[in-house]
N, C-alpha and C. Protein backbone atom coordinates (compact mmCIF):
# COMPACT_ATOMS: atom_id res chain seq x y z
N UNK A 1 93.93 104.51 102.47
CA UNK A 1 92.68 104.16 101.82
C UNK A 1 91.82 105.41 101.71
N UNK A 2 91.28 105.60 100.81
CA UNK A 2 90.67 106.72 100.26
C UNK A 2 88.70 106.11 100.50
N UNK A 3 88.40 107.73 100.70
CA UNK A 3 86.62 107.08 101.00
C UNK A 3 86.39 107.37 99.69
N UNK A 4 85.28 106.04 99.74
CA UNK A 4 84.71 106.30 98.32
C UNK A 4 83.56 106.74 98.14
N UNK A 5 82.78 107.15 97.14
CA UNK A 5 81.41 107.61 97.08
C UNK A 5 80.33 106.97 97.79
N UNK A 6 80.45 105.59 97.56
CA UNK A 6 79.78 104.29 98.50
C UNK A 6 80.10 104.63 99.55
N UNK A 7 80.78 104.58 100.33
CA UNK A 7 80.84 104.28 101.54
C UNK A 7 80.37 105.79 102.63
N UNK A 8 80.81 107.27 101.21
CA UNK A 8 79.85 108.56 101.78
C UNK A 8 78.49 108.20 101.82
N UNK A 9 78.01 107.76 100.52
CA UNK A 9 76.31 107.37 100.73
C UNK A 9 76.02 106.86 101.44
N UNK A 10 76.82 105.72 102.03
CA UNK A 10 76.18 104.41 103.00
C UNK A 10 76.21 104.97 104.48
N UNK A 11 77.20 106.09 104.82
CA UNK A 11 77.16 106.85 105.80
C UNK A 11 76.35 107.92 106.23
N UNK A 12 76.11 108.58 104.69
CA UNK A 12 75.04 109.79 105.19
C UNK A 12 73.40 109.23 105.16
N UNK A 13 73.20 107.79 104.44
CA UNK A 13 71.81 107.46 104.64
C UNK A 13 71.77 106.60 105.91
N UNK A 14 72.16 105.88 106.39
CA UNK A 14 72.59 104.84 107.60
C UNK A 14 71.98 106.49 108.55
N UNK A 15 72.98 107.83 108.51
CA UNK A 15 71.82 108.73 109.40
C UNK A 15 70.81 109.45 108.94
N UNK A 16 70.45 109.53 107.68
CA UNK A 16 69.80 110.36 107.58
C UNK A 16 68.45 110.36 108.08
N UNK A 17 67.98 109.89 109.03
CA UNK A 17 66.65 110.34 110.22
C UNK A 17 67.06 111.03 111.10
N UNK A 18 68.56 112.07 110.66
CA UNK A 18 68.57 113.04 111.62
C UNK A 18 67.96 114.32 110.92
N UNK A 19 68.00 114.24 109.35
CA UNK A 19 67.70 115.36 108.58
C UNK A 19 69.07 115.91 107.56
N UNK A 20 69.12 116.90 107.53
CA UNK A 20 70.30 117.00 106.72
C UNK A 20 71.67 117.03 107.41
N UNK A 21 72.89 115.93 106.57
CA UNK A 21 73.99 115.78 106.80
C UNK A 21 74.73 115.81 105.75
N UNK A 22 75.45 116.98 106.40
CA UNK A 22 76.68 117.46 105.41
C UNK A 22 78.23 116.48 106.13
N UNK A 23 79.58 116.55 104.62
CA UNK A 23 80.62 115.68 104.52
C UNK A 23 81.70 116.60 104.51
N UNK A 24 82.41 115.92 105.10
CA UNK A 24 83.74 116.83 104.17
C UNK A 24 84.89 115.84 104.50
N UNK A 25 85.76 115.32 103.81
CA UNK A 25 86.60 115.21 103.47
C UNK A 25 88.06 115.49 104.33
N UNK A 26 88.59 115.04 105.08
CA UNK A 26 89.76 115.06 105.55
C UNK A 26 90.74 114.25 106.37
N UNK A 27 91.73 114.44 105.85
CA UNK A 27 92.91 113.07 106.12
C UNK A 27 93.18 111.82 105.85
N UNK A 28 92.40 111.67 105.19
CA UNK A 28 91.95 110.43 104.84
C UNK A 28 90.76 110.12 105.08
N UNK A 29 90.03 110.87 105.27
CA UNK A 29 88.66 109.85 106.02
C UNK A 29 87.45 111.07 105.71
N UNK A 30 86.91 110.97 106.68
CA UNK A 30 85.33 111.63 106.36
C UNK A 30 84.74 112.34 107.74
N UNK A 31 84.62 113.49 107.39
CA UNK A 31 83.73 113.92 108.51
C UNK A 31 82.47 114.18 108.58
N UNK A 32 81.35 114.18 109.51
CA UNK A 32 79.89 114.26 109.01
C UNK A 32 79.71 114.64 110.23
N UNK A 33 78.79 115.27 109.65
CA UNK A 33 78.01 116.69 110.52
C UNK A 33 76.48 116.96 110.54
N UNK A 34 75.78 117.41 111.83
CA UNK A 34 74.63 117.61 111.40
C UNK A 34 74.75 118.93 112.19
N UNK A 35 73.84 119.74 111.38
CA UNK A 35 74.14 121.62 112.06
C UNK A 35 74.78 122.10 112.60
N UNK A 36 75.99 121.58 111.81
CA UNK A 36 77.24 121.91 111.82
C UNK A 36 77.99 121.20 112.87
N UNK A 37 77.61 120.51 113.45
CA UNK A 37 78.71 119.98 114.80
C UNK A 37 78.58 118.14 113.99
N UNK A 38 80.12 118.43 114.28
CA UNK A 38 80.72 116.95 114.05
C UNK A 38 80.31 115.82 114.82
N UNK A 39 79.20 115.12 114.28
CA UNK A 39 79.28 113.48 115.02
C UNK A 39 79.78 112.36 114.88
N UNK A 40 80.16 111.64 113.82
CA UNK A 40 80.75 110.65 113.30
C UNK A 40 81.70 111.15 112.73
N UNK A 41 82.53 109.91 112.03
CA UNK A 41 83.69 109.97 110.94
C UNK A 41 83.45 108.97 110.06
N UNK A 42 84.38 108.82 109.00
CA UNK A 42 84.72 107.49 108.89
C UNK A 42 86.17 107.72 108.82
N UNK A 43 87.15 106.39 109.07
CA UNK A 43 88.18 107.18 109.85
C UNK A 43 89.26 106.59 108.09
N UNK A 44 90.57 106.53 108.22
CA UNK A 44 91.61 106.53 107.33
C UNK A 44 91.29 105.24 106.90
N UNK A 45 90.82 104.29 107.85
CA UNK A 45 90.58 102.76 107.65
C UNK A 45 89.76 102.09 107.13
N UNK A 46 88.65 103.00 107.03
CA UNK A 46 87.39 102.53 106.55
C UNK A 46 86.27 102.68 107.57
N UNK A 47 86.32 102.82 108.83
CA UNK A 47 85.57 102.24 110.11
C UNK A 47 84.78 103.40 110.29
N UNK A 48 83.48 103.45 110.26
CA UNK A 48 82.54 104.46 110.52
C UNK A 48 82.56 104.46 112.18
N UNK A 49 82.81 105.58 112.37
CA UNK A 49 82.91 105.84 114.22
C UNK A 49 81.88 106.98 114.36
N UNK A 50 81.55 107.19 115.40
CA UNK A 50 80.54 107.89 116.43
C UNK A 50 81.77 108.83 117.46
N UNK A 51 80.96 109.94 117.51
CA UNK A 51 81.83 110.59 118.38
C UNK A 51 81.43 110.58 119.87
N UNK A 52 82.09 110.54 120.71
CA UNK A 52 81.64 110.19 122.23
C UNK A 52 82.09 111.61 123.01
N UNK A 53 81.56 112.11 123.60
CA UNK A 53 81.82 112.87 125.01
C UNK A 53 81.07 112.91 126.11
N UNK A 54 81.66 113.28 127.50
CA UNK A 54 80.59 113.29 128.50
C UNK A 54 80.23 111.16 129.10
N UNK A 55 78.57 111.18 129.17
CA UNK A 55 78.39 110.16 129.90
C UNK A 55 78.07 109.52 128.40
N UNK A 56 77.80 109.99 127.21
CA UNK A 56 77.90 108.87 126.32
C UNK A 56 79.07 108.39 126.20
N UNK A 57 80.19 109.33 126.00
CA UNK A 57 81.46 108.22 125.75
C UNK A 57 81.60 107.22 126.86
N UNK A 58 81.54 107.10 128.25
CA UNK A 58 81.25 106.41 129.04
C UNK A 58 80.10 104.74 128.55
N UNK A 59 78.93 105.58 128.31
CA UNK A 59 77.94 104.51 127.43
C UNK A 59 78.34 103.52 126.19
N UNK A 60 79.43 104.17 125.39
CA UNK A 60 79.82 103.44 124.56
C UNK A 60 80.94 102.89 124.83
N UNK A 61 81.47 102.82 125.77
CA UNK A 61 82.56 102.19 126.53
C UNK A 61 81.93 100.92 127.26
N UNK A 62 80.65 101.31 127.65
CA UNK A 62 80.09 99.66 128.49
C UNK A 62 79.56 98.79 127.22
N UNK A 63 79.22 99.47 126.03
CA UNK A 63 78.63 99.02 125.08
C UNK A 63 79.65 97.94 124.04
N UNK A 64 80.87 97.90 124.64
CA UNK A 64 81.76 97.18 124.13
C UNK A 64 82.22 97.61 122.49
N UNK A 65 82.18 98.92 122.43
CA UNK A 65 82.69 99.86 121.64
C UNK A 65 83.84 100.52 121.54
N UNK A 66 84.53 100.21 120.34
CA UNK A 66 86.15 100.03 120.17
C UNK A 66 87.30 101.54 120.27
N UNK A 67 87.53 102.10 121.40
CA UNK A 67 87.64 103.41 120.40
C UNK A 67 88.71 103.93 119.87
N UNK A 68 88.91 104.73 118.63
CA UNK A 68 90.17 104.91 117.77
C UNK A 68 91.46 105.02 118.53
N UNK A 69 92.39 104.41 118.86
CA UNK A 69 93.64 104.50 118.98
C UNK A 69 94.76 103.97 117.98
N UNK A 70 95.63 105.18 118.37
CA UNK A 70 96.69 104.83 117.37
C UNK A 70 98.32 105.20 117.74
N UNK A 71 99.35 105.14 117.14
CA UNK A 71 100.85 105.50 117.89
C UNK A 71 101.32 106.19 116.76
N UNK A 72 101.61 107.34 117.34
CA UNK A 72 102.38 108.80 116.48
C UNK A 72 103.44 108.32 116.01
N UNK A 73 104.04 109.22 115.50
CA UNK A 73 105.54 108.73 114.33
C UNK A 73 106.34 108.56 115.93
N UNK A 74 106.17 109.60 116.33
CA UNK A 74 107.25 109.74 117.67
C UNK A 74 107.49 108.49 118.67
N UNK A 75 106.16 107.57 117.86
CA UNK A 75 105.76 106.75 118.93
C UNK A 75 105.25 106.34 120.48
N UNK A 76 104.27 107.24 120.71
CA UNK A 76 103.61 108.24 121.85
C UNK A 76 101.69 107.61 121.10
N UNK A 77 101.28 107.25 122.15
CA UNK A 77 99.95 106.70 122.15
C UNK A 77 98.97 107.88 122.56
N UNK A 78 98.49 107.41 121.26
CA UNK A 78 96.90 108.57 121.09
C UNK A 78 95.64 108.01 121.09
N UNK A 79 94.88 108.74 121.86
CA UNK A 79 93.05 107.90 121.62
C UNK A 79 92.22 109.21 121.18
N UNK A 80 91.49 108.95 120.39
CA UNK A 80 90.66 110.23 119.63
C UNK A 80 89.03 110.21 120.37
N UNK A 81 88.67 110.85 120.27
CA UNK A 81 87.36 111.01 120.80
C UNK A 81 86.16 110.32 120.19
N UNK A 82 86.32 109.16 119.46
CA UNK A 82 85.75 108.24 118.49
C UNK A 82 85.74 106.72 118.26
N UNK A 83 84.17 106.23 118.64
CA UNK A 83 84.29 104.73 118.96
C UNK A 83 83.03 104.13 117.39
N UNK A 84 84.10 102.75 117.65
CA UNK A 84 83.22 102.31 116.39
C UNK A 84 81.69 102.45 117.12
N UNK A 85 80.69 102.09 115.70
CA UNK A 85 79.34 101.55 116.04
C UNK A 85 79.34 100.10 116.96
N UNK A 86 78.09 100.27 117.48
CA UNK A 86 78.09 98.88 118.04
C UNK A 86 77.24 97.64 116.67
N UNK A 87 77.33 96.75 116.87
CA UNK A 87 76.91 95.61 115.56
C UNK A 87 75.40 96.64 115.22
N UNK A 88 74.43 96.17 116.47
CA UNK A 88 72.94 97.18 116.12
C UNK A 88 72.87 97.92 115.64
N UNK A 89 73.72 98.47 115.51
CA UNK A 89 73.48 100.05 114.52
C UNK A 89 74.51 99.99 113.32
N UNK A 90 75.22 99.13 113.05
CA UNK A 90 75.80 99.35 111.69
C UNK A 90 75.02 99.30 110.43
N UNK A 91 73.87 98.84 110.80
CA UNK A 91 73.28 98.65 109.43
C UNK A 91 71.77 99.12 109.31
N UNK A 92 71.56 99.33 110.63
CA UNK A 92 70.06 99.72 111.02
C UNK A 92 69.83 101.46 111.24
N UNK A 93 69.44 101.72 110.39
CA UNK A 93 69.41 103.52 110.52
C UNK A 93 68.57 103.88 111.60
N UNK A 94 67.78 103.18 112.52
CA UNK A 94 66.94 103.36 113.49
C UNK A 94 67.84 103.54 114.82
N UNK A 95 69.11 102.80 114.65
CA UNK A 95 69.76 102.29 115.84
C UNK A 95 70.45 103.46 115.84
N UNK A 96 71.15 103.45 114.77
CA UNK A 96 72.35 104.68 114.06
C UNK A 96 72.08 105.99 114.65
N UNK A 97 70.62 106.11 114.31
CA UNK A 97 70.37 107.66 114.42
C UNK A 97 70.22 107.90 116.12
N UNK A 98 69.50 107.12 116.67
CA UNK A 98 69.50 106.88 117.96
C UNK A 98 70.78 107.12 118.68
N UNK A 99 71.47 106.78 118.38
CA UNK A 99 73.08 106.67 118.96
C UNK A 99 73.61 108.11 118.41
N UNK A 100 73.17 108.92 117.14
CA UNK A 100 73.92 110.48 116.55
C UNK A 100 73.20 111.28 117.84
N UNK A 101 71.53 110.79 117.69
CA UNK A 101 71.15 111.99 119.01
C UNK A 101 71.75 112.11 119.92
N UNK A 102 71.95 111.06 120.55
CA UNK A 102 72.46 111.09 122.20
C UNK A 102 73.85 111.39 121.91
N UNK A 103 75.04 111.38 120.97
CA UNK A 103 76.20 112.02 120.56
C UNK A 103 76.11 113.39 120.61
N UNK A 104 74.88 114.19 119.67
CA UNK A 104 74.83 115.48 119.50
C UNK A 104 74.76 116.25 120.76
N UNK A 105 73.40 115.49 121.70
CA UNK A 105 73.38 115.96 122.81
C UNK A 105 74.54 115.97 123.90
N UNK A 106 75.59 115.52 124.17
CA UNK A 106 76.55 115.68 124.67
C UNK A 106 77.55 116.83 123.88
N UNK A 107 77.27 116.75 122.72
CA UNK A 107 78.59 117.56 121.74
C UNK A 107 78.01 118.96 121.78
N UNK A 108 77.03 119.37 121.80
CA UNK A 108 75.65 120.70 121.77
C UNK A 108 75.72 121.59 123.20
């Protein structure tokens, strides 16, 4: 599945109360960035994810937040550093952005 223009817009405004966010394009999916460090995706599937490290990925782990796994050709299990949104913030840019800060600040 290919990202579409919609679903870049609906991603970069959903944060944009961080200020400017740049896209790019890869593997299927989407990467987004704010000064330059990667916080979200949207992944091959469609699923806008948040990037976790430190005690947020922890936080979004109690938050009942899903995070990307998948099984290699080799068939060998992988988990990426990336959990969906929680419901609150899929649609609420207040929640959204709230959740990029405390991402950045671990990723920074």
């Amino acid at each position: 599945m290919a990202v579409s223009d919609g679903d870049i817009a609906f991603a970069v405004d959903l944060f944009s109360g961080l200020g400017d966010i740049t896209t790019r394009k890869m593997m299927g999916g989407l990467c987004l960035y704010h000064d330059g460090t990667i916080f979200a995706i949207i992944g091959p599937d469609g699923a806008l994810m948040i990037k976790g490290a430190g005690a947020f990925a922890d936080k979004l782990d109690a938050m009942g937040c899903t995070r990307w796994e998948y099984t290699r050709k080799d068939g060998a299990h992988a988990a990426m550093p990336y959990w969906t949104l929680p419901p609150e913030a899929q649609d609420h840019p207040d929640a959204a952005e709230a959740l990029a800060r405390e991402a950045l600040a671990e990723l920074r």
